[in-house]
PDB file of N, CA and C in Angstrom:
ATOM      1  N   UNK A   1      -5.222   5.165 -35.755  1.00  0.00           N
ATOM      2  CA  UNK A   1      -6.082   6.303 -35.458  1.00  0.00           C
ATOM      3  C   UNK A   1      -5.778   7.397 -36.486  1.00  0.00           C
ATOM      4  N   UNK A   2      -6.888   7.941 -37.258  1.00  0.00           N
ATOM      5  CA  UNK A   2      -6.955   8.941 -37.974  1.00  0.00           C
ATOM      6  C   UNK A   2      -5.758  10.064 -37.852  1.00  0.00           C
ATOM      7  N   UNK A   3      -4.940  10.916 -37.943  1.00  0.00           N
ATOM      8  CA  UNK A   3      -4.555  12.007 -37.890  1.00  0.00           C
ATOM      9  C   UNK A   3      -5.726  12.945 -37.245  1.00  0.00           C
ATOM     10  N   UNK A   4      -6.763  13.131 -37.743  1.00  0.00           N
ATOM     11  CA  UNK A   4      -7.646  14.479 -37.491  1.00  0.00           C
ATOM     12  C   UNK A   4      -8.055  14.183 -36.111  1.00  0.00           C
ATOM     13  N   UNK A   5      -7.925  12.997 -35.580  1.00  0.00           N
ATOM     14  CA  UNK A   5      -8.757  12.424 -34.290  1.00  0.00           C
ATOM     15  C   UNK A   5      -7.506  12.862 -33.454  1.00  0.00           C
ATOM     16  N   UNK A   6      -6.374  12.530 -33.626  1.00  0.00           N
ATOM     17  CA  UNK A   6      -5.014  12.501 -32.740  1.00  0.00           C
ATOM     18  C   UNK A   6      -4.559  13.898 -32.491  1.00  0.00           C
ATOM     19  N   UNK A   7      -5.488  15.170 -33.671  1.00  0.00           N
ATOM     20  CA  UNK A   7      -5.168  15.954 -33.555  1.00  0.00           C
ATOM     21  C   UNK A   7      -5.954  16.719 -32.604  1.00  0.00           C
ATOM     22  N   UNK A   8      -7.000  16.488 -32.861  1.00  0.00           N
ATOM     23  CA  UNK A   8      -8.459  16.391 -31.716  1.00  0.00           C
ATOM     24  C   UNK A   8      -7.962  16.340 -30.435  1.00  0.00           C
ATOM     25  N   UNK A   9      -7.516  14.967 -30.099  1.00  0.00           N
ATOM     26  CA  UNK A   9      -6.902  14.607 -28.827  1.00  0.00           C
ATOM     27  C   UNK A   9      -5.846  15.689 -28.481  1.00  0.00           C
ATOM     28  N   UNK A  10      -5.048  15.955 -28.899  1.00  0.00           N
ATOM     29  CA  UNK A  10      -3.914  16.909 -28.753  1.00  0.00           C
ATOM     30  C   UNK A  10      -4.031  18.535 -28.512  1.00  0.00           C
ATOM     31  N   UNK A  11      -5.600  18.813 -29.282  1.00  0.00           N
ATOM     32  CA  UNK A  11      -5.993  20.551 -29.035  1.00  0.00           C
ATOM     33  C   UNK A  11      -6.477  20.318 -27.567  1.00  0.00           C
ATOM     34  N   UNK A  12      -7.061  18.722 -27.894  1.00  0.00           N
ATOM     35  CA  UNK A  12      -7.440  19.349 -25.744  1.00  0.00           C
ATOM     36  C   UNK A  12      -6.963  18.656 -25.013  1.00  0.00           C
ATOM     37  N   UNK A  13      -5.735  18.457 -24.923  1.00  0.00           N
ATOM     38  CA  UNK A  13      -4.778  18.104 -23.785  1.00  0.00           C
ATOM     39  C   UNK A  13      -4.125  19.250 -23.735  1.00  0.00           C
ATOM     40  N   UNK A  14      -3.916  19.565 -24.786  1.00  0.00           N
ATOM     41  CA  UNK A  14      -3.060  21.408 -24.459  1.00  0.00           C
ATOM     42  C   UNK A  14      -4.222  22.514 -23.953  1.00  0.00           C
ATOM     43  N   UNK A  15      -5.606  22.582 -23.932  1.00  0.00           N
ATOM     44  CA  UNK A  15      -6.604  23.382 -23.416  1.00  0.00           C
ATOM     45  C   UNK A  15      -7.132  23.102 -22.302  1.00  0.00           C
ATOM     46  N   UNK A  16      -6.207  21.931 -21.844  1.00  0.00           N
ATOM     47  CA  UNK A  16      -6.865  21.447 -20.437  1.00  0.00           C
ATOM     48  C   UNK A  16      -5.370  21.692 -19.968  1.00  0.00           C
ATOM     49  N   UNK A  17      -4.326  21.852 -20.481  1.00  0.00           N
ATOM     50  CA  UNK A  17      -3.156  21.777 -19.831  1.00  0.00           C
ATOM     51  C   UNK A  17      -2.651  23.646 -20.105  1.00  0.00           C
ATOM     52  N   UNK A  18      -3.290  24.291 -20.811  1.00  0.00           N
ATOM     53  CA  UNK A  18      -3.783  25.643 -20.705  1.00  0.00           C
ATOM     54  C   UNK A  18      -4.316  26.233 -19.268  1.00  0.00           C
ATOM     55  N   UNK A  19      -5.554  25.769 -19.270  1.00  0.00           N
ATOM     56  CA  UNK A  19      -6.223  25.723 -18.226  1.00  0.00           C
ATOM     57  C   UNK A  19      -6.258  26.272 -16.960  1.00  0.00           C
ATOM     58  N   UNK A  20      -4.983  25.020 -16.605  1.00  0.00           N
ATOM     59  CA  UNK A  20      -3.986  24.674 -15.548  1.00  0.00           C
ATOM     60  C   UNK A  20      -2.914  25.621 -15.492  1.00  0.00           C
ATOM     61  N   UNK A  21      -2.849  26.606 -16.062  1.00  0.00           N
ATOM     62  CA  UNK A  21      -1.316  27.295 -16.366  1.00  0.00           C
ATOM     63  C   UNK A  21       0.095  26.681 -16.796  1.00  0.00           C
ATOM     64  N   UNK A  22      -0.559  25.873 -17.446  1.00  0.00           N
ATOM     65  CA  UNK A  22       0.581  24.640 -17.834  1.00  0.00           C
ATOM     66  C   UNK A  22       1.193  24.191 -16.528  1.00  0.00           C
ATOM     67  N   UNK A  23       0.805  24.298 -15.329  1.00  0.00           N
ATOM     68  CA  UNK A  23       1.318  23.551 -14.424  1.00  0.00           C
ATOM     69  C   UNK A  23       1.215  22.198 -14.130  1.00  0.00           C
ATOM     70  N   UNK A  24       2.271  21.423 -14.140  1.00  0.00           N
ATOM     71  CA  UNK A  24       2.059  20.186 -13.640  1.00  0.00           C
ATOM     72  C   UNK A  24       1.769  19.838 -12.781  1.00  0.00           C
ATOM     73  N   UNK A  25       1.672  19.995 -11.776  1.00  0.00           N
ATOM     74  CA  UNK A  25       0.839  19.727 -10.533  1.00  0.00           C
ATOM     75  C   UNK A  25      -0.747  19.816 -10.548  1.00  0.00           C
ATOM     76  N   UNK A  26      -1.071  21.297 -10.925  1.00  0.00           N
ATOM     77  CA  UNK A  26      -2.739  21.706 -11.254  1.00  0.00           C
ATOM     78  C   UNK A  26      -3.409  20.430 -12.454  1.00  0.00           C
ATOM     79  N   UNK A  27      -1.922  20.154 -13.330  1.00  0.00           N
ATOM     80  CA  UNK A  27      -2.723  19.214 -13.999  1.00  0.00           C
ATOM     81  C   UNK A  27      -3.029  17.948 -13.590  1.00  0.00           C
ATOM     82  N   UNK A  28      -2.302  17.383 -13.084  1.00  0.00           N
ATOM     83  CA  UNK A  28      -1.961  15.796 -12.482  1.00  0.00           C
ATOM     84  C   UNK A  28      -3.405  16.207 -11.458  1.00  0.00           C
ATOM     85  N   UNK A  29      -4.122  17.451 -10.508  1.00  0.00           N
ATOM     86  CA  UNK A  29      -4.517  17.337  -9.804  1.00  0.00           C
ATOM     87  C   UNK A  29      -6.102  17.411 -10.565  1.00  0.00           C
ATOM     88  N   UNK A  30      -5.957  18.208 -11.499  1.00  0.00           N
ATOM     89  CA  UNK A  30      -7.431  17.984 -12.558  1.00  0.00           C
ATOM     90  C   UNK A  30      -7.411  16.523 -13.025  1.00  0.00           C
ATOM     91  N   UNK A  31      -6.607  15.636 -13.528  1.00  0.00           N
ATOM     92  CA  UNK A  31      -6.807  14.373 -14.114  1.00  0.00           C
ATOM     93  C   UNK A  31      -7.034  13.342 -12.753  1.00  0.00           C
ATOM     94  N   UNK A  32      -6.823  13.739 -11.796  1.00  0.00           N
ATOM     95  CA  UNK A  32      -6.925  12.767 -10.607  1.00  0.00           C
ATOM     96  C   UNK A  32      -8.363  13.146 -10.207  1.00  0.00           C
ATOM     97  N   UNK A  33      -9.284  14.897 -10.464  1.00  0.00           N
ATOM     98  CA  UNK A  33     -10.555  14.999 -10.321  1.00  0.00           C
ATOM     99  C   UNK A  33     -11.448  14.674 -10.963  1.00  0.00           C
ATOM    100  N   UNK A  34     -10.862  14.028 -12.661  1.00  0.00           N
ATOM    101  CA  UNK A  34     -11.527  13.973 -13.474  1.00  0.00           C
ATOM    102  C   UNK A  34     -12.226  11.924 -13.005  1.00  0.00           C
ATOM    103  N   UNK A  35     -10.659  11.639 -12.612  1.00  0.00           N
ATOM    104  CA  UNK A  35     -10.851   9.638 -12.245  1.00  0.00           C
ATOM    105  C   UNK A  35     -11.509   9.464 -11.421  1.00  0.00           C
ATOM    106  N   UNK A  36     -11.814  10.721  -9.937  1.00  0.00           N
ATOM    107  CA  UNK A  36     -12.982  10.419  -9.446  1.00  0.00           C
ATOM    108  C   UNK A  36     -14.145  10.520  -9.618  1.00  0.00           C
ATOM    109  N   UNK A  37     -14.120  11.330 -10.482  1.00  0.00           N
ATOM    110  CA  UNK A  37     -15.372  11.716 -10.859  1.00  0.00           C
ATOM    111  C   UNK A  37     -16.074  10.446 -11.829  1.00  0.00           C
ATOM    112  N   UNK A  38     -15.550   9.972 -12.204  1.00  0.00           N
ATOM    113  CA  UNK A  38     -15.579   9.011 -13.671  1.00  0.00           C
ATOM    114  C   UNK A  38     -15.863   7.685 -12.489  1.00  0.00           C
ATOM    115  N   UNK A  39     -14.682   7.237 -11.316  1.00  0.00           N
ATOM    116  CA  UNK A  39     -15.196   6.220 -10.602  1.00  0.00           C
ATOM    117  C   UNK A  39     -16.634   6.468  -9.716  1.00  0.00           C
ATOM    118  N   UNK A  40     -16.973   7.379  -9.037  1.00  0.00           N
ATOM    119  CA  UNK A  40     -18.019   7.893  -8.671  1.00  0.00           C
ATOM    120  C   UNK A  40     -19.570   7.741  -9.103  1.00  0.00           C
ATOM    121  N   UNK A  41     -19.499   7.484 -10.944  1.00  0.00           N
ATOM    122  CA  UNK A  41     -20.100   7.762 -11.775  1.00  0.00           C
ATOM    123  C   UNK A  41     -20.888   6.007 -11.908  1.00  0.00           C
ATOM    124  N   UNK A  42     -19.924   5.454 -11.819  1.00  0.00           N
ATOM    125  CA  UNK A  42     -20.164   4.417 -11.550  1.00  0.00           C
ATOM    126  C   UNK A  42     -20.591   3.305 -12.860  1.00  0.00           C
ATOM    127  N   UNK A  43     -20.078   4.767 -14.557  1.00  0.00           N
ATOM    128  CA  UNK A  43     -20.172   4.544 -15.383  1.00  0.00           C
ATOM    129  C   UNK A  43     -19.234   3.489 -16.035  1.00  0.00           C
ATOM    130  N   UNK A  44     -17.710   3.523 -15.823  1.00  0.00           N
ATOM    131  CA  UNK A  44     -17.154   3.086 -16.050  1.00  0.00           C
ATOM    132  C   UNK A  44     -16.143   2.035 -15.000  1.00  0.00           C
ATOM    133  N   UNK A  45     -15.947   1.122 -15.750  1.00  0.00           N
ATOM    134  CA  UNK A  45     -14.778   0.395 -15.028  1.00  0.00           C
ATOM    135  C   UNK A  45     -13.546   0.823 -14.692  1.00  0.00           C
ATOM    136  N   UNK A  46     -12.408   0.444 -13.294  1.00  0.00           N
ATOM    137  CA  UNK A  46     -11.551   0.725 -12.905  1.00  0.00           C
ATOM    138  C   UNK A  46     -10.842  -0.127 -12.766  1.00  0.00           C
ATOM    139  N   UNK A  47      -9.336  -0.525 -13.570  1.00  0.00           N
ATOM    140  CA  UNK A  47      -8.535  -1.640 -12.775  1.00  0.00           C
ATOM    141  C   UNK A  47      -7.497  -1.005 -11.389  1.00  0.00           C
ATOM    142  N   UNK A  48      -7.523  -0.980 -10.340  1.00  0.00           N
ATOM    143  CA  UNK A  48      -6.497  -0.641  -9.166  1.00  0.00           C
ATOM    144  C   UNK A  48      -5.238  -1.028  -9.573  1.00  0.00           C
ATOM    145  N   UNK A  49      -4.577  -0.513  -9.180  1.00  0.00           N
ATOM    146  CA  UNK A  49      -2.933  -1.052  -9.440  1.00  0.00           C
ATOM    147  C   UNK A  49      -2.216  -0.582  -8.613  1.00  0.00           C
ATOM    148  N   UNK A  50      -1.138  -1.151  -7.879  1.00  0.00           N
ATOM    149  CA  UNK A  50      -0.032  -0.397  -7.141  1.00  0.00           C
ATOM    150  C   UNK A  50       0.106   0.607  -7.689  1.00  0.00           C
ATOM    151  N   UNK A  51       1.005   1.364  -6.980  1.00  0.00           N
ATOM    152  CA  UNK A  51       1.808   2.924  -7.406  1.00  0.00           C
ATOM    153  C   UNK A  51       2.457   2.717  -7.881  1.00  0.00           C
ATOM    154  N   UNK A  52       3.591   1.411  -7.612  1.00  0.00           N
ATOM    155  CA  UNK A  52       4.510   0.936  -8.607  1.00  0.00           C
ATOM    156  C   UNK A  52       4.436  -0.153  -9.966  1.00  0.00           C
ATOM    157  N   UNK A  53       3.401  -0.426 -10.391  1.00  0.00           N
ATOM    158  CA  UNK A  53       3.251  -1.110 -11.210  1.00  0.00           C
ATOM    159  C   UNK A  53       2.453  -0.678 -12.735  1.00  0.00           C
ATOM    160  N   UNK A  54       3.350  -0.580 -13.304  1.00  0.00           N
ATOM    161  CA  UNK A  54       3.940   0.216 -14.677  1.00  0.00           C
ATOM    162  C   UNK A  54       3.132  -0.538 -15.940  1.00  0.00           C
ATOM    163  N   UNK A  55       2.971  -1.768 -15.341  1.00  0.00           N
ATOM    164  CA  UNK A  55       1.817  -2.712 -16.740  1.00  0.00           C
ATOM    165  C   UNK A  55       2.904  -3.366 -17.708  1.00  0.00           C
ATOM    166  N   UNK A  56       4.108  -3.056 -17.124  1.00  0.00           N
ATOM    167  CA  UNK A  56       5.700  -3.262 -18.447  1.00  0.00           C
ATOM    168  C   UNK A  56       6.121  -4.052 -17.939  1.00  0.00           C
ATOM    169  N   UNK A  57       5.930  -5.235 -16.639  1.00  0.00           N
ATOM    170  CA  UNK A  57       6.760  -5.943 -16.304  1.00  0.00           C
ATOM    171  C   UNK A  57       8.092  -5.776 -15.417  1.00  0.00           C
ATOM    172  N   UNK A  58       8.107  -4.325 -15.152  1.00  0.00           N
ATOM    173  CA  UNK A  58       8.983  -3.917 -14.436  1.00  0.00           C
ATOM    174  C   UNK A  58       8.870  -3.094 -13.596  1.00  0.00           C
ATOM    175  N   UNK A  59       9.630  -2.395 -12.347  1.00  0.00           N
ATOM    176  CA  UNK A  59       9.233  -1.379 -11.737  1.00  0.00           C
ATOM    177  C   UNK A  59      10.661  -0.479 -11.338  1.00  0.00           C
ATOM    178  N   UNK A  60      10.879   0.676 -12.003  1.00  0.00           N
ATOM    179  CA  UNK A  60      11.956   1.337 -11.799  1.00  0.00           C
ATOM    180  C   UNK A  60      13.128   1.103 -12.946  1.00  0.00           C
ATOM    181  N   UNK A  61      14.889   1.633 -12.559  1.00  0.00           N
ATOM    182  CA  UNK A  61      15.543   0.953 -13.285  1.00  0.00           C
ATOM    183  C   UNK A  61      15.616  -0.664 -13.268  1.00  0.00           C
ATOM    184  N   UNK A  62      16.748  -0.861 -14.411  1.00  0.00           N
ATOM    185  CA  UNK A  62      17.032  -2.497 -13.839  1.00  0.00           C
ATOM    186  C   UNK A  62      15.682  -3.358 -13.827  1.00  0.00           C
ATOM    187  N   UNK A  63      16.252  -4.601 -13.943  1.00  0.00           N
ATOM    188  CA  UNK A  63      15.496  -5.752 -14.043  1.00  0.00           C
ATOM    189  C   UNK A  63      15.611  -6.449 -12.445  1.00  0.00           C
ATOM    190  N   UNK A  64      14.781  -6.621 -11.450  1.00  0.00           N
ATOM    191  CA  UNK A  64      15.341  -6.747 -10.289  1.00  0.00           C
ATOM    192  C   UNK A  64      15.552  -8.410 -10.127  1.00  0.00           C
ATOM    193  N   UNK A  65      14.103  -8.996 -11.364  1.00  0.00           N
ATOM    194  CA  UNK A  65      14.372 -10.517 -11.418  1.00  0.00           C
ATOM    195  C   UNK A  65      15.575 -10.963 -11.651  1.00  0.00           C
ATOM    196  N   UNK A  66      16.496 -10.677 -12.295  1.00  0.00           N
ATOM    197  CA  UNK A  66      17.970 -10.835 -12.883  1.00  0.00           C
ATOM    198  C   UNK A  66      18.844 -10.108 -12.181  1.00  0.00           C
ATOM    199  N   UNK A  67      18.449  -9.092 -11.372  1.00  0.00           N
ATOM    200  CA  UNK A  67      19.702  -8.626 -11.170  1.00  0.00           C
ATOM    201  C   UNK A  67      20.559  -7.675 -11.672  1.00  0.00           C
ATOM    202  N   UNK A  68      19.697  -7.627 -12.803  1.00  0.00           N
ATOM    203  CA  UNK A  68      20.641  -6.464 -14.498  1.00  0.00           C
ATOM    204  C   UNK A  68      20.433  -5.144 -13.335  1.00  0.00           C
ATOM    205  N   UNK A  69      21.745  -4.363 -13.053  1.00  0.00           N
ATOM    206  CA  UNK A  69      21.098  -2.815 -12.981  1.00  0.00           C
ATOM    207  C   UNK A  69      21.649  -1.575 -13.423  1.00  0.00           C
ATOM    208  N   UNK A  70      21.552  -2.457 -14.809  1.00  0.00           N
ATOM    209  CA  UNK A  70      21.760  -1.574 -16.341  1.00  0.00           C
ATOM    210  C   UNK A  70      20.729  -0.779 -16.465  1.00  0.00           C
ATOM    211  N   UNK A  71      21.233   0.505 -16.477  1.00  0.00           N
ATOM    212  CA  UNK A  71      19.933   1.188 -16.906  1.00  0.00           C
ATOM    213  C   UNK A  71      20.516   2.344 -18.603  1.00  0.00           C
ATOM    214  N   UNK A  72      21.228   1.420 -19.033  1.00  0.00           N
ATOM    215  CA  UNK A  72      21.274   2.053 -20.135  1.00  0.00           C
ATOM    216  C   UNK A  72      21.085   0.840 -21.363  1.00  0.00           C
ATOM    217  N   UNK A  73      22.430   0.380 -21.469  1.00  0.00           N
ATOM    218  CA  UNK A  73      22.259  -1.100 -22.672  1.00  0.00           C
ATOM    219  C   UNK A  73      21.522  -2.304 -21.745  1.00  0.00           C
ATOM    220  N   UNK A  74      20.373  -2.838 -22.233  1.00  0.00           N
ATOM    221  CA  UNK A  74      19.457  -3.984 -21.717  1.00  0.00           C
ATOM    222  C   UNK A  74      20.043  -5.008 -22.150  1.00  0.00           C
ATOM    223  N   UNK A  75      20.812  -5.046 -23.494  1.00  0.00           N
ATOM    224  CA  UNK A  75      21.592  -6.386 -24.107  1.00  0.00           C
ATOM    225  C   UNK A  75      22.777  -6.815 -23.092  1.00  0.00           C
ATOM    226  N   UNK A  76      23.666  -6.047 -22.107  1.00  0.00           N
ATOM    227  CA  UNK A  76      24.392  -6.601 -22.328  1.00  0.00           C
ATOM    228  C   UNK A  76      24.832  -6.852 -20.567  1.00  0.00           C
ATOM    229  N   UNK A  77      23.908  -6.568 -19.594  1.00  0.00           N
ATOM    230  CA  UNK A  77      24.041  -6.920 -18.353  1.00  0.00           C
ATOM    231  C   UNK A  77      24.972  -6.561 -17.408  1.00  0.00           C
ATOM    232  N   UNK A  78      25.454  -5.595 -17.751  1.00  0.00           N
ATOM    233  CA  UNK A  78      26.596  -4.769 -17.444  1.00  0.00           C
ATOM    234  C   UNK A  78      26.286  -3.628 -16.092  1.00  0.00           C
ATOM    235  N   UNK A  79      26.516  -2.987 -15.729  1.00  0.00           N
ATOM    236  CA  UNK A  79      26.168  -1.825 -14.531  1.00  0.00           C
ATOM    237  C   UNK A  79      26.507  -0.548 -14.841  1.00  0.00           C
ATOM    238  N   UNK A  80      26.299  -0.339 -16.873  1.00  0.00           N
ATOM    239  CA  UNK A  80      26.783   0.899 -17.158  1.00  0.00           C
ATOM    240  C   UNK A  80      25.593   1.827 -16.865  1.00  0.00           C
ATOM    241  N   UNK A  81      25.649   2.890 -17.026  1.00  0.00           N
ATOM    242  CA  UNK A  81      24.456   3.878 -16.901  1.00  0.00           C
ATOM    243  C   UNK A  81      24.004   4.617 -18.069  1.00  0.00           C
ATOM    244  N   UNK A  82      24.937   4.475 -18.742  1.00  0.00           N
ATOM    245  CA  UNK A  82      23.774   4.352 -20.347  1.00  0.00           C
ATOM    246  C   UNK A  82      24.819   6.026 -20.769  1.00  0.00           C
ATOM    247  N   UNK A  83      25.435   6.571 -19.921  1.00  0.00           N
ATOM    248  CA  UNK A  83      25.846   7.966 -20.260  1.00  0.00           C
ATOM    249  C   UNK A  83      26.911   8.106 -21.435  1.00  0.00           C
ATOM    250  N   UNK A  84      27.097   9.362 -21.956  1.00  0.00           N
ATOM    251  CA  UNK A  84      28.155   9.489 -22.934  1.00  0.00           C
ATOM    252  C   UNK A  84      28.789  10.701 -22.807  1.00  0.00           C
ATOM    253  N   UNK A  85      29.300  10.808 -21.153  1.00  0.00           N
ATOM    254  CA  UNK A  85      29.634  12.501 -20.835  1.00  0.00           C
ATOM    255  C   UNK A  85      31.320  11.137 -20.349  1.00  0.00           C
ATOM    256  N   UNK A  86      32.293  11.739 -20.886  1.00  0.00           N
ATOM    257  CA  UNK A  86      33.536  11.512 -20.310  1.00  0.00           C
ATOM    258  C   UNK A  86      33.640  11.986 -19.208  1.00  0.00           C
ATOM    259  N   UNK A  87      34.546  11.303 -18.095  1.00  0.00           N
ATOM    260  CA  UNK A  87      34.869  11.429 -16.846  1.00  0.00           C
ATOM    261  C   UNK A  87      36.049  12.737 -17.109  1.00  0.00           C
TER     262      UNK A  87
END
């Protein structure tokens, strides 16, 4: 994607997130008015998805298929937490 387009994209996510008073909530609650509006419309397609399902194959820390609940190094299956603050 172009630069000038990404930049495009970016003046109005910050003028819609302006808007909002940069609040996150007001925003999450405009982008949730915008998906009904858009499903409503009947213009576009919708895939449903759980609340928990991320499209990554995973949901949360850890790998729950394996068991890993590494949530820092993925290589090495361990139960570290990924931190670098000494005890």
């Amino acid at each position: 994607m172009p630069d000038d387009e990404i930049a495009e994209i970016r003046r109005i996510r910050h003028r819609i997130s302006e808007e909002c008073g940069h609040d996150i909530h007001r925003i999450a609650q405009y982008y949730r008015q915008v998906e009904e509006e858009l499903r409503e419309s009947g213009e576009f397609r919708f895939e449903d998805r759980s609340p928990d399902d991320t499209g990554y194959g995973y949901v949360g820390y850890g790998d729950t298929d394996t068991g890993d609940t590494d949530t820092g190094d993925t290589d090495t299956g361990d139960t570290d937490t990924g931190s670098t603050l000494d005890s």
